[in-house]
Protein backbone atom coordinates (compact mmCIF):
# COMPACT_ATOMS: atom_id res chain seq x y z
CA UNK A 1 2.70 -25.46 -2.44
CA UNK A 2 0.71 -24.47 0.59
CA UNK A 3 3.12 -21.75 1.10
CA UNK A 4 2.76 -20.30 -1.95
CA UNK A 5 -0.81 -20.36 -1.91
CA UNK A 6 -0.78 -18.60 1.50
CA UNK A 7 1.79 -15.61 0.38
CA UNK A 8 -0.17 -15.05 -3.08
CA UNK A 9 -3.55 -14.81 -0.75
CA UNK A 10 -1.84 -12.68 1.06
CA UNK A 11 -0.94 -10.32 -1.57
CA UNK A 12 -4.03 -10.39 -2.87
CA UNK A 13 -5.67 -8.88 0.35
CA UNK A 14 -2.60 -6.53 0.58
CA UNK A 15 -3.57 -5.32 -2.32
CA UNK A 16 -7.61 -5.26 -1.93
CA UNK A 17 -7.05 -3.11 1.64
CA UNK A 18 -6.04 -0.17 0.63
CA UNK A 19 -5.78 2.27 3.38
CA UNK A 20 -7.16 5.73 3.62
CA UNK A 21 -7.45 8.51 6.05
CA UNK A 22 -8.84 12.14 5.67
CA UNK A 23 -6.66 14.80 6.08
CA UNK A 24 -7.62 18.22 7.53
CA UNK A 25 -7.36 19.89 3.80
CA UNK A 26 -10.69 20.19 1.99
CA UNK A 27 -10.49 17.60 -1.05
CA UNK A 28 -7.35 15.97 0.11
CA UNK A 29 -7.05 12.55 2.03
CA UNK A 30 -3.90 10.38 3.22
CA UNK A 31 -4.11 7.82 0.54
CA UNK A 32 -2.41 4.43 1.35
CA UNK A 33 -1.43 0.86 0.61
CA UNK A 34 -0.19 -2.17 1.96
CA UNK A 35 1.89 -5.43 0.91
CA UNK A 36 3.19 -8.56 2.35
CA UNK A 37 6.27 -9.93 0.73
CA UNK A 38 8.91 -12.41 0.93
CA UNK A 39 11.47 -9.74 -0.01
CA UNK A 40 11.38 -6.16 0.99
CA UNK A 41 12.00 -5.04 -2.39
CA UNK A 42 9.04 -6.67 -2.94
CA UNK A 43 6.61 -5.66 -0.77
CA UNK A 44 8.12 -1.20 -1.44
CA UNK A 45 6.93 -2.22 -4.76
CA UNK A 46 3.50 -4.06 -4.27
CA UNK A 47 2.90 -1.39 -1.27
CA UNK A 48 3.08 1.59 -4.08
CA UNK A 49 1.14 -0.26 -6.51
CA UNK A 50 -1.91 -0.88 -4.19
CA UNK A 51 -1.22 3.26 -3.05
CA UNK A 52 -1.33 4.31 -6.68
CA UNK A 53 -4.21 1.87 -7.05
CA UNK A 54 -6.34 3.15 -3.85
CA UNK A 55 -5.43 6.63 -6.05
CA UNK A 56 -6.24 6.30 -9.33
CA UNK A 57 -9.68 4.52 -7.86
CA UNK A 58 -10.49 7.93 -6.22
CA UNK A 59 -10.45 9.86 -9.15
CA UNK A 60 -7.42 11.65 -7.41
CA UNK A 61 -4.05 13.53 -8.23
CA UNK A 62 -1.37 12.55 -5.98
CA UNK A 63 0.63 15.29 -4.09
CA UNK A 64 3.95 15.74 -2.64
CA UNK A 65 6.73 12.61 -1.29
CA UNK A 66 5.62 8.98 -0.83
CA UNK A 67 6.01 7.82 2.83
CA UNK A 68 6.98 4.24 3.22
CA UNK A 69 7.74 2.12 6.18
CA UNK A 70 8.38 -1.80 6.86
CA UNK A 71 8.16 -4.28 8.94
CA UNK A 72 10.03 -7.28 8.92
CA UNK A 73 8.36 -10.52 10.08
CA UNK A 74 9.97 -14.33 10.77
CA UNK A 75 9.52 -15.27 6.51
CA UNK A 76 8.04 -12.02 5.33
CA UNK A 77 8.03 -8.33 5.41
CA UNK A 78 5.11 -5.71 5.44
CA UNK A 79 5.30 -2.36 3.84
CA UNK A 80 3.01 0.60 4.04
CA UNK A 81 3.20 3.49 1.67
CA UNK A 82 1.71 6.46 2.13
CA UNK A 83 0.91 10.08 0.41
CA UNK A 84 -1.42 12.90 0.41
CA UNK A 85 -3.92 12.61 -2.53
CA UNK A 86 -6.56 15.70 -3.88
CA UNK A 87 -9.70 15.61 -6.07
């Protein structure tokens, strides 16, 4: 039960922390997001929800190919995803 608890707290910051970073195009940013799964499957999935969350938030269009990389822990695996968003 404690486990559980931990993973879906764990998700939920995942999905609160959104990463962003500006790019050197005026009106576009790196748009991100970020997920901690059991599965990898998973965590791709939550990690492009939270990116097309941190867009949509912006008031942004996304542009061009999603980047997405993992990391696999002992019990879980972290995924970032990645693309260029404009106004």
């Amino acid at each position: 039960m404690a486990r559980m608890l931990t993973i879906g707290l764990t998700c939920a910051i995942a999905l609160a922390g959104a990463m962003t970073a500006t790019t050197a195009q005026a009106g576009c940013r790196r748009a991100g997001g970020e997920a901690t799964m059991i599965t990898k499957d998973l965590a791709v999935f939550m990690a492009n929800a939270a990116l097309k969350n941190s867009i949509a938030d912006h008031g942004e269009r996304p542009k061009g190919p999603i980047a997405v990389s993992c990391k696999d822990d002992s019990f879980t695996t972290t995924c970032h995803a990645r693309r260029e968003a404009c106004k």
